[in-house]
N, C-alpha and C. Protein backbone atom coordinates (compact mmCIF):
# COMPACT_ATOMS: atom_id res chain seq x y z
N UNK A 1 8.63 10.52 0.70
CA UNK A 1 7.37 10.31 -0.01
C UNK A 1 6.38 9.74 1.00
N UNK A 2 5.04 10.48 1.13
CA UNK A 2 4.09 9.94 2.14
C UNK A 2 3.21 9.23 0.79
N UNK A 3 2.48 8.50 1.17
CA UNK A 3 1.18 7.81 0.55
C UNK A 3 0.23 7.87 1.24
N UNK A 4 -0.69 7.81 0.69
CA UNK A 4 -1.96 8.65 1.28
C UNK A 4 -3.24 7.63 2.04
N UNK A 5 -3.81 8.04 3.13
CA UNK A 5 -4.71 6.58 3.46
C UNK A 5 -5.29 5.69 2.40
N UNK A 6 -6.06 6.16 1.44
CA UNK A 6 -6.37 5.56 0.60
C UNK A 6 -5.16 4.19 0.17
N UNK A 7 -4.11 4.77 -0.13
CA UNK A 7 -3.35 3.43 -0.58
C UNK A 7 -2.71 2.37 0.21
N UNK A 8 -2.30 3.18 1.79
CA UNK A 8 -2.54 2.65 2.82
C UNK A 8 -3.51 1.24 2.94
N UNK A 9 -4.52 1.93 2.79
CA UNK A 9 -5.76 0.93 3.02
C UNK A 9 -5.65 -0.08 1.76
N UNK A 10 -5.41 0.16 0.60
CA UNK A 10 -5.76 -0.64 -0.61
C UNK A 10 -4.03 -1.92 0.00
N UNK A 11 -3.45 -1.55 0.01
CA UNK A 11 -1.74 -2.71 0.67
C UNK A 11 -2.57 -3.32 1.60
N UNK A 12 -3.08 -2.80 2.69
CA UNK A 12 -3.60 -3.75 3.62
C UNK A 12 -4.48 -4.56 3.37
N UNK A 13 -5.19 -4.23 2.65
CA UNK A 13 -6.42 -5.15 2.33
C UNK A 13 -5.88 -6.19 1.45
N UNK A 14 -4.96 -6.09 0.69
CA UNK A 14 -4.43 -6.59 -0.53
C UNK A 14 -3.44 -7.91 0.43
N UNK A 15 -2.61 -7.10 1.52
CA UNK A 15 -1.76 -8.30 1.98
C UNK A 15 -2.89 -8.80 3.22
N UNK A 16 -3.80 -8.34 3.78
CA UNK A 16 -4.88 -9.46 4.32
C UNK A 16 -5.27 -10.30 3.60
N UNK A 17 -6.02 -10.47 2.41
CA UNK A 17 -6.34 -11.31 1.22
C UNK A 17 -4.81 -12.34 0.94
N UNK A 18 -3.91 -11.60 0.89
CA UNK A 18 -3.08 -12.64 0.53
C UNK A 18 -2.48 -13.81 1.83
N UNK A 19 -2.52 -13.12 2.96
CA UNK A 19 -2.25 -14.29 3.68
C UNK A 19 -3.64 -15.36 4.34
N UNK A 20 -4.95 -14.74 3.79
CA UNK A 20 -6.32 -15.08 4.41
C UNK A 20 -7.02 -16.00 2.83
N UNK A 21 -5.64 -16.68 1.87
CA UNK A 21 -6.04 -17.15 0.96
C UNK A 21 -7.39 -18.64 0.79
N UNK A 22 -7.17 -19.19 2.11
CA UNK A 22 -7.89 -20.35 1.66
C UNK A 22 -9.22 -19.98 2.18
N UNK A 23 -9.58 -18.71 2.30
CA UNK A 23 -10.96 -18.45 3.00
C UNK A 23 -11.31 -17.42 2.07
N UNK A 24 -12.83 -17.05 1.92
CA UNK A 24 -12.80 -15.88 1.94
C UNK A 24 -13.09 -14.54 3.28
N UNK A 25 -12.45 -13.46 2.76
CA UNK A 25 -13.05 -12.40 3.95
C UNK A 25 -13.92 -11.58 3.45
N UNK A 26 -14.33 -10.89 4.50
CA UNK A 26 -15.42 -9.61 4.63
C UNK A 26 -14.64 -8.36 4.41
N UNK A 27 -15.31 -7.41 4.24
CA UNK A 27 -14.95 -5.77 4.66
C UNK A 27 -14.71 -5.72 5.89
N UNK A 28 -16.32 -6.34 6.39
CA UNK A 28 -16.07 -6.32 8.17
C UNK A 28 -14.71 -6.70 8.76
N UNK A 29 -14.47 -7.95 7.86
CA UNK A 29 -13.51 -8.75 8.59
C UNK A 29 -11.86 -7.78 8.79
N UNK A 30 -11.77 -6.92 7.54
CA UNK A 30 -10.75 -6.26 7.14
C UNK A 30 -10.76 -5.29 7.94
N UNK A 31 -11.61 -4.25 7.98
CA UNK A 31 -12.11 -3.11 8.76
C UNK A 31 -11.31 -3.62 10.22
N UNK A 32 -12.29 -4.61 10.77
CA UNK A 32 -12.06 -4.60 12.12
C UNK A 32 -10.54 -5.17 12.56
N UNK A 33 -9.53 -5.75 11.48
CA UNK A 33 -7.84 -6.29 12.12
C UNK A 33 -7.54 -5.17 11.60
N UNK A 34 -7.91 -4.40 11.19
CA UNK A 34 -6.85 -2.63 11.01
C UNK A 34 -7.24 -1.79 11.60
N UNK A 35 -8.27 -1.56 12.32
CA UNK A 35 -9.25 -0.70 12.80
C UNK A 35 -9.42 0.27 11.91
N UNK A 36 -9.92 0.50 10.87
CA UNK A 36 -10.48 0.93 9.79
C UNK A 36 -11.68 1.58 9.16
N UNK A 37 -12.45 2.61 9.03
CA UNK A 37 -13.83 2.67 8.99
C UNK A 37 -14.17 1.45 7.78
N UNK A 38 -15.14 1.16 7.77
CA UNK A 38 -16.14 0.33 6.62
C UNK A 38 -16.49 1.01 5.83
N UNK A 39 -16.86 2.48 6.45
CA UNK A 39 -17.22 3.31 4.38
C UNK A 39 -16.18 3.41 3.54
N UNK A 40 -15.01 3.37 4.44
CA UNK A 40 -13.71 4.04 3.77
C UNK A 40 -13.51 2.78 2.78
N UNK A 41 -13.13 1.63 3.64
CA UNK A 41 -12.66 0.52 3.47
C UNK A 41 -13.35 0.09 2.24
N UNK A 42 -14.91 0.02 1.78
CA UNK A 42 -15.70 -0.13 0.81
C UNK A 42 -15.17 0.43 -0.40
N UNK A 43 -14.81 1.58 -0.59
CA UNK A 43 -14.39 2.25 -1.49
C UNK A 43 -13.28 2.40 -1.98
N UNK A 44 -12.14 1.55 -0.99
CA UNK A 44 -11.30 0.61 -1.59
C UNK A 44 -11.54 -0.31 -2.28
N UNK A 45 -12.39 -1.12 -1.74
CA UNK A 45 -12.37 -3.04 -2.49
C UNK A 45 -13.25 -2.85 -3.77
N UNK A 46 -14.09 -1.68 -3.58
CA UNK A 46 -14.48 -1.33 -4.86
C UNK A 46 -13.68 -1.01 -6.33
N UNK A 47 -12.40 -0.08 -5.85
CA UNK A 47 -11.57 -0.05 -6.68
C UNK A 47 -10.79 -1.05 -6.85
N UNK A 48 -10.55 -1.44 -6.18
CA UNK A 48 -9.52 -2.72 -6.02
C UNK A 48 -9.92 -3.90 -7.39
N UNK A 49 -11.44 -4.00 -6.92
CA UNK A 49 -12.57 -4.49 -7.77
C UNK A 49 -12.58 -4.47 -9.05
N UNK A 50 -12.58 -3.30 -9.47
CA UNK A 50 -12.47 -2.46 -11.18
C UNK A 50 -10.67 -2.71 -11.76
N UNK A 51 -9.64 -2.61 -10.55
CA UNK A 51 -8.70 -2.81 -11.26
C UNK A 51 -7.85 -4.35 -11.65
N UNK A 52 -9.28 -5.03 -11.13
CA UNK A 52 -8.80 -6.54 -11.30
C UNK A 52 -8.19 -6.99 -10.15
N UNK A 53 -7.74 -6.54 -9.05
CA UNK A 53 -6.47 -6.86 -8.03
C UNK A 53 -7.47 -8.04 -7.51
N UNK A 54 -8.99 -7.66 -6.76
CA UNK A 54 -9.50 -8.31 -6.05
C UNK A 54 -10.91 -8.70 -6.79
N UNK A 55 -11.41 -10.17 -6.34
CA UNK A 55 -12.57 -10.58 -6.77
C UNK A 55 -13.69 -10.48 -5.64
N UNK A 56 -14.78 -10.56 -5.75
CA UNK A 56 -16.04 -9.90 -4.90
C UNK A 56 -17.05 -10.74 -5.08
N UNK A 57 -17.41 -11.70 -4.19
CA UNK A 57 -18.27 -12.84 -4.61
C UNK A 57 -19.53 -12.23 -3.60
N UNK A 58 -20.60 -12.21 -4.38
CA UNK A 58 -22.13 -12.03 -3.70
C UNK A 58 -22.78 -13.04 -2.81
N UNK A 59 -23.83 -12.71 -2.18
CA UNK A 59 -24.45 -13.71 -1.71
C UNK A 59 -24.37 -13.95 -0.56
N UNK A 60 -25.18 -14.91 0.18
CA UNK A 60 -24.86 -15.47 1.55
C UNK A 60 -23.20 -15.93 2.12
N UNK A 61 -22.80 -16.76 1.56
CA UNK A 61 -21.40 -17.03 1.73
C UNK A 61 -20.68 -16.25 0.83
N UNK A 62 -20.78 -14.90 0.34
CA UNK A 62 -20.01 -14.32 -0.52
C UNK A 62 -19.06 -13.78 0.52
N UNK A 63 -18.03 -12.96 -0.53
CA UNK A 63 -16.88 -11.88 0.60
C UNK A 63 -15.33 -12.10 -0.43
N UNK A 64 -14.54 -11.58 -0.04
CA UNK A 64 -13.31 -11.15 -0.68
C UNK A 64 -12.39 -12.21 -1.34
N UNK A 65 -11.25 -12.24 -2.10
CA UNK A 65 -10.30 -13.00 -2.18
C UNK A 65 -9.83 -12.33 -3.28
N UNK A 66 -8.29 -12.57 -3.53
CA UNK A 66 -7.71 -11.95 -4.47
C UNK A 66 -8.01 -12.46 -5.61
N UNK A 67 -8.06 -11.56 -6.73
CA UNK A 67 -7.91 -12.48 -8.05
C UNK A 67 -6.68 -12.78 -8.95
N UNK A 68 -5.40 -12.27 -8.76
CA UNK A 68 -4.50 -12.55 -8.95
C UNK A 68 -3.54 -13.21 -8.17
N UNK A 69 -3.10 -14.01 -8.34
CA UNK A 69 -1.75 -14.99 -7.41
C UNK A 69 -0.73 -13.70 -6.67
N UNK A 70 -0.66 -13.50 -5.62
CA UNK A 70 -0.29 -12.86 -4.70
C UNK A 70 1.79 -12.23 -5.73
N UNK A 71 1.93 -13.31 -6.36
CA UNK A 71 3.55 -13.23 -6.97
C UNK A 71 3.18 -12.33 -7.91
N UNK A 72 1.30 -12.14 -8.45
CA UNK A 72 1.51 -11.08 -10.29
C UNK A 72 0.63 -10.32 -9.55
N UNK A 73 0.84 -9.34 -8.35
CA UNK A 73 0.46 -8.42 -8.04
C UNK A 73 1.72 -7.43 -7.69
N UNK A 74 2.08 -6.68 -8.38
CA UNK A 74 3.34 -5.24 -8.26
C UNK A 74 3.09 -4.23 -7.97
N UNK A 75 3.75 -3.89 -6.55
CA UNK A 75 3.16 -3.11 -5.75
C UNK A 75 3.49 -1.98 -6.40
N UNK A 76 4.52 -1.65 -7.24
CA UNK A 76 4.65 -0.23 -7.17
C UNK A 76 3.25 -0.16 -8.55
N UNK A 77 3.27 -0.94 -9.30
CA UNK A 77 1.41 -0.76 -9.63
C UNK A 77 0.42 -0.54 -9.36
N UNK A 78 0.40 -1.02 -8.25
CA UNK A 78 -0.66 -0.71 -7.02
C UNK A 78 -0.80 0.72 -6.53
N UNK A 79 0.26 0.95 -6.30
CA UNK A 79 0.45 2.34 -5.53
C UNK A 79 0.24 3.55 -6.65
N UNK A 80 0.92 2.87 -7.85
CA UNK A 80 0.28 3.83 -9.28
C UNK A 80 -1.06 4.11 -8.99
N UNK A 81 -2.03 2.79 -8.70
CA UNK A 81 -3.49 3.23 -9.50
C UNK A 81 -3.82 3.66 -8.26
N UNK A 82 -3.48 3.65 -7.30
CA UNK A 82 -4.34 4.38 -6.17
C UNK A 82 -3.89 5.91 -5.26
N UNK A 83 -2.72 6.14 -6.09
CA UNK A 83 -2.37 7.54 -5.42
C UNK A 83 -2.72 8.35 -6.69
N UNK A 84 -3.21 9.30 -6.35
CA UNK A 84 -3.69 10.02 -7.25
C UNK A 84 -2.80 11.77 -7.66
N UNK A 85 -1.71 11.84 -7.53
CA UNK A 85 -0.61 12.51 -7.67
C UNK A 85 0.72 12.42 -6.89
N UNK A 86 1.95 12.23 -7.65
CA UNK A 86 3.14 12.09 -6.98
C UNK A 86 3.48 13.57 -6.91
N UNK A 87 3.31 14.44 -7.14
CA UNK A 87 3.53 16.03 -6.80
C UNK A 87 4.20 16.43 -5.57
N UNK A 88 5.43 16.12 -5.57
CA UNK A 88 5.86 16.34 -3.79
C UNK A 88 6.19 18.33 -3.60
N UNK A 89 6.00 18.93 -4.99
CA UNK A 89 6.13 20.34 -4.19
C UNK A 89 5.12 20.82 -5.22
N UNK A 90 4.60 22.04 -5.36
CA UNK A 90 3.86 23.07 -5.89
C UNK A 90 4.05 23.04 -7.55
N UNK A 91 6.02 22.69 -7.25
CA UNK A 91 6.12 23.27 -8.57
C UNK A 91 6.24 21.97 -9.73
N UNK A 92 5.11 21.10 -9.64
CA UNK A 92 5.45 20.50 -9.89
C UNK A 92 4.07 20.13 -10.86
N UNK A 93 3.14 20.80 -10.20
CA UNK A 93 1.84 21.12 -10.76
C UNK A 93 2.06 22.01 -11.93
N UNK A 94 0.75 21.39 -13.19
CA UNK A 94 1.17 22.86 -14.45
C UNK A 94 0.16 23.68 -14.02
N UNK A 95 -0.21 23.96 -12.95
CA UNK A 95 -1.32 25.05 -12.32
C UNK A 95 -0.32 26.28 -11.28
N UNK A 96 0.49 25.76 -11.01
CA UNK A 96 1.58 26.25 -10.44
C UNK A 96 1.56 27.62 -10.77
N UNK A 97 1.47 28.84 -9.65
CA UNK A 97 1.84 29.90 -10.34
C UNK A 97 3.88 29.86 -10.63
N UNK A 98 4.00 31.42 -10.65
CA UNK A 98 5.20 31.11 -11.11
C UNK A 98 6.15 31.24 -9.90
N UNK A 99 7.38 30.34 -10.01
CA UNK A 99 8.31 30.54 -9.19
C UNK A 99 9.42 31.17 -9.62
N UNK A 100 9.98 32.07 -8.67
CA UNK A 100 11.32 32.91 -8.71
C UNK A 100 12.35 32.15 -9.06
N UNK A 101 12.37 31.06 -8.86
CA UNK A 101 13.83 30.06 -9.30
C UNK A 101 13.36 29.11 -10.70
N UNK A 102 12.16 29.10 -10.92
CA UNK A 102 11.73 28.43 -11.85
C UNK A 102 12.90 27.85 -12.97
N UNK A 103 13.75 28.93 -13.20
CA UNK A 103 14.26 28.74 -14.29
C UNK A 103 15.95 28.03 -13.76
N UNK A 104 16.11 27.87 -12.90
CA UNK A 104 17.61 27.35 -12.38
C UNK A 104 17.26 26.48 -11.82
N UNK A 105 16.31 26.07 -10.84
CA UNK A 105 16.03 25.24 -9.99
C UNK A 105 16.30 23.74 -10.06
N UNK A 106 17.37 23.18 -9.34
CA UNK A 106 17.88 22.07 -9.38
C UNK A 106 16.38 20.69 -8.35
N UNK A 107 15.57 21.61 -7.27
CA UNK A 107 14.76 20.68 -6.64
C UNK A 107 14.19 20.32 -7.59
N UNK A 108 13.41 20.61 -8.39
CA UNK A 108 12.60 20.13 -9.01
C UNK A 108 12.89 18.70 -9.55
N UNK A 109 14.51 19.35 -10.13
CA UNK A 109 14.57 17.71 -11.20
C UNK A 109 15.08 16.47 -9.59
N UNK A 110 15.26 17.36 -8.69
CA UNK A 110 15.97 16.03 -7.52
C UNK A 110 14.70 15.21 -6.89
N UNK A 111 13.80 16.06 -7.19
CA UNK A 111 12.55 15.33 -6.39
C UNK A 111 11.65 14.96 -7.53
N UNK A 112 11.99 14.88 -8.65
CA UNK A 112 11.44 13.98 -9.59
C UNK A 112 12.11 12.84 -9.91
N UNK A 113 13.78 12.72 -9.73
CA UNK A 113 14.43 11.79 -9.53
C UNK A 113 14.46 10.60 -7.97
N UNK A 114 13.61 11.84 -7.07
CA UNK A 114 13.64 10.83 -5.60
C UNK A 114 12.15 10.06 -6.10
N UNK A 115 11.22 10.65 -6.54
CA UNK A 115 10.01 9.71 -7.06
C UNK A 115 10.12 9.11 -8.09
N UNK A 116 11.03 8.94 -9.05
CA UNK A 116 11.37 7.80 -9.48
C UNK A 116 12.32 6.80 -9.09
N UNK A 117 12.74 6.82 -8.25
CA UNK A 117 13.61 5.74 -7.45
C UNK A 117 12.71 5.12 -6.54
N UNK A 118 11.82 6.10 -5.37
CA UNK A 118 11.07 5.26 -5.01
C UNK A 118 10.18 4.16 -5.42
N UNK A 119 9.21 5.13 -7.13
CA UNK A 119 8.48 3.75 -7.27
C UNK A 119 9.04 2.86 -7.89
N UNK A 120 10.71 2.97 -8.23
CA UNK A 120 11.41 2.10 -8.85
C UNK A 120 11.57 1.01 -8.04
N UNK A 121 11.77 1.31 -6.71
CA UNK A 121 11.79 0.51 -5.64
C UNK A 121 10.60 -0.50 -5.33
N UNK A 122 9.55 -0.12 -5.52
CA UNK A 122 8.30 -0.41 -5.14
C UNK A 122 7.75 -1.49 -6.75
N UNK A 123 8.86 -1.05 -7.73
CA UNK A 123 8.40 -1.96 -8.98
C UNK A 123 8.88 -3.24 -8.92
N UNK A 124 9.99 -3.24 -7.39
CA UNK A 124 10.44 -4.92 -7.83
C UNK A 124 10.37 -5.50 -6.70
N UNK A 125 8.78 -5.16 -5.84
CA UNK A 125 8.30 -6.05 -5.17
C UNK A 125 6.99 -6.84 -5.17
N UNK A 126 6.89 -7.70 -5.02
CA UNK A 126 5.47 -8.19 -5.13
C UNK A 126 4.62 -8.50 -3.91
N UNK A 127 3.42 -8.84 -3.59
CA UNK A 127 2.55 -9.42 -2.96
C UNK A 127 3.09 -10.07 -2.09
N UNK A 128 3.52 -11.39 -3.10
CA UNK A 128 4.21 -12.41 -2.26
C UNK A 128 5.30 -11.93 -1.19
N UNK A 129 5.96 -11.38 -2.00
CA UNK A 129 7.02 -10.81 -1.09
C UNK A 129 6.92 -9.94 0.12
N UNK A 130 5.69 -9.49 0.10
CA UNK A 130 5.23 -8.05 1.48
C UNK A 130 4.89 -9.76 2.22
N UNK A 131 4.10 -10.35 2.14
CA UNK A 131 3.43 -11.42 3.33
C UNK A 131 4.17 -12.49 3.76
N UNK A 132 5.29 -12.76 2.39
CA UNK A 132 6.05 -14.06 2.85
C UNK A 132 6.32 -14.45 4.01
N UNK A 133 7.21 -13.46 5.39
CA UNK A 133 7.58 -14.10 6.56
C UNK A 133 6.30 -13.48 7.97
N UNK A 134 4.76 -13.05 6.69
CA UNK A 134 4.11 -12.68 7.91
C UNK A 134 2.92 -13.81 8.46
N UNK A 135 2.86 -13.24 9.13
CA UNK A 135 1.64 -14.45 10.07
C UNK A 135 0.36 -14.03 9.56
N UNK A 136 -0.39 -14.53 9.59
CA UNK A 136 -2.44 -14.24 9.48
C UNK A 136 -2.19 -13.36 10.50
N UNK A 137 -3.02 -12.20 10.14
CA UNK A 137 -3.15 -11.14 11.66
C UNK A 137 -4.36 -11.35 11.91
N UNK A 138 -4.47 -11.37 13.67
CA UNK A 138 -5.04 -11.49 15.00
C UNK A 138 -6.62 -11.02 15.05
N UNK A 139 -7.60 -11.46 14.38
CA UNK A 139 -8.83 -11.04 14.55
C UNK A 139 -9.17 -10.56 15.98
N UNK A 140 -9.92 -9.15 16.25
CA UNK A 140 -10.24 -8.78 17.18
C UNK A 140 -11.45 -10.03 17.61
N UNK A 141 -11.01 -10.20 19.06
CA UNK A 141 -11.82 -11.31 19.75
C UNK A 141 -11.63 -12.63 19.89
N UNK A 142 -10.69 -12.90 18.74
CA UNK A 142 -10.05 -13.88 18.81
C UNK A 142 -9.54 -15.10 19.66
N UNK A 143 -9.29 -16.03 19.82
CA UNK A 143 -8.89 -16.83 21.24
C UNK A 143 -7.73 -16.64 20.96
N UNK A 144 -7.00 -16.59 22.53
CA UNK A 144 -5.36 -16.89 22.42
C UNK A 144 -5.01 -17.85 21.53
N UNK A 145 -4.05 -17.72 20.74
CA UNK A 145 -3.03 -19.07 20.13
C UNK A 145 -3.77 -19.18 19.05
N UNK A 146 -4.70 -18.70 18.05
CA UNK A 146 -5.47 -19.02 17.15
C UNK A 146 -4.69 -18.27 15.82
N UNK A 147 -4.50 -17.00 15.89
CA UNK A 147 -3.77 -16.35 15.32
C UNK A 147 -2.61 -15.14 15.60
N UNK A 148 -1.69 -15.75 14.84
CA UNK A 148 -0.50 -14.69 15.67
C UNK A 148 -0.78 -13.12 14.99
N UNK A 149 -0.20 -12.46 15.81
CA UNK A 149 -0.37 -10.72 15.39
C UNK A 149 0.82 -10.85 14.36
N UNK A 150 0.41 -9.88 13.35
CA UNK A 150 1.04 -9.20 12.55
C UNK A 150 2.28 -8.25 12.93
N UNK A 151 3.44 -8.26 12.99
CA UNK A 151 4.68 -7.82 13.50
C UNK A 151 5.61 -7.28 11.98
N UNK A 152 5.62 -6.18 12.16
CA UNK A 152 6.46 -5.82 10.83
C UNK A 152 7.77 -5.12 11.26
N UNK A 153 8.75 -5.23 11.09
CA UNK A 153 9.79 -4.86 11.48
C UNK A 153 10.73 -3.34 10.28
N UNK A 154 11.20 -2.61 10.93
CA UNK A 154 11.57 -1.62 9.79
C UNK A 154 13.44 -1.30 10.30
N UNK A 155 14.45 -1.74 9.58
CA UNK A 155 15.53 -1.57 10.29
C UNK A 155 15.96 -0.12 9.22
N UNK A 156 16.12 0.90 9.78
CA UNK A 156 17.20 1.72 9.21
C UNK A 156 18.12 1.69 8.66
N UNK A 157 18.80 2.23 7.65
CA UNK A 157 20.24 1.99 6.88
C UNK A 157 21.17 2.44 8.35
N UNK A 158 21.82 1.67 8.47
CA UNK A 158 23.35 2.28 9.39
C UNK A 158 23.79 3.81 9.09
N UNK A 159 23.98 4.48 10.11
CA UNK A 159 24.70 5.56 9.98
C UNK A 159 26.12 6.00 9.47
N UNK A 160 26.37 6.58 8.75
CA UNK A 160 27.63 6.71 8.06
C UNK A 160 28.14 7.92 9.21
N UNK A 161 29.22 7.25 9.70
CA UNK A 161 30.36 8.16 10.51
C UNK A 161 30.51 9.22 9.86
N UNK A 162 30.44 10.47 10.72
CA UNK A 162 30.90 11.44 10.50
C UNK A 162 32.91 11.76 10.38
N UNK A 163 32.97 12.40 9.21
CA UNK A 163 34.32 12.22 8.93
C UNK A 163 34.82 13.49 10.08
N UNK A 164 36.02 13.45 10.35
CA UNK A 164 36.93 14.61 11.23
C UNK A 164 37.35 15.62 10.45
N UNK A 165 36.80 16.52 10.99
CA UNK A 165 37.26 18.05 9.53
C UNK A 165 38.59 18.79 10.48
């Protein structure tokens, strides 16, 4: 399952806000530790905005902060309101012309079962939990030692030995 920049961008912004809690931030500010465009980025926090995730204060000292406690934000919620089809093949669309296997076809139901496991996966994590062991990430320009970089680590499941035939 890929996810699409858009939601990309809406997690990042979401776990910047959550570890950048006692301040508020900018777009700018967001834009520039992801390297990010600003139109794009806008049209995130906008939505973000409408779905309650994030609050948007005006003004001279205005700029970002979450509006929910980082623990009652669920990501695989998140990823609901901002991907705008889980459709991983053709046939999955009711626009779909017709397929030759249509009627036997075991992919269909396996890759409606792999997208519900994933966002099953994604339903029992929270906010808190994506930022817990991360650092504030590294504003471009920054002085040494001010803020540590953002380091995310991804370990693979172990390989299952091949059996001897």
């Amino acid at each position: 399952m890929r996810l699409t920049a858009y939601t990309d961008y809406a997690l990042r912004t979401l776990m910047y806000l959550a570890v950048q809690r006692d301040s508020l931030a900018t777009i700018q500010d967001i834009a520039d530790t992801h390297d990010i465009a600003k139109n794009h980025l806008t049209k995130v926090v906008n939505h973000l905005g409408q779905l309650g995730y994030i609050e948007t204060i005006r003004g001279r000292n205005g700029g970002l902060r979450l509006a929910l406690p980082p623990e009652d934000i669920n990501i695989g919620q998140v990823v609901r309101h901002t991907e705008t089809d889980f459709h991983m093949a053709a046939c999955f669309q009711d626009t779909a012309s017709g397929c030759a296997y249509s009627l036997n076809c075991a992919l269909k139901t396996a890759l409606g079962k792999a997208t519900k496991a994933f966002l099953a996966t994604l339903d029992e994590v929270t906010l808190a939990q994506m930022v817990a062991p991360v650092a504030a990430p590294k504003k471009k320009g920054a002085k040494a030692g001010t803020l540590q970089e953002v380091t995310l680590h991804f370990h693979p499941p172990a390989k299952k030995k091949a059996s001897a035939r």
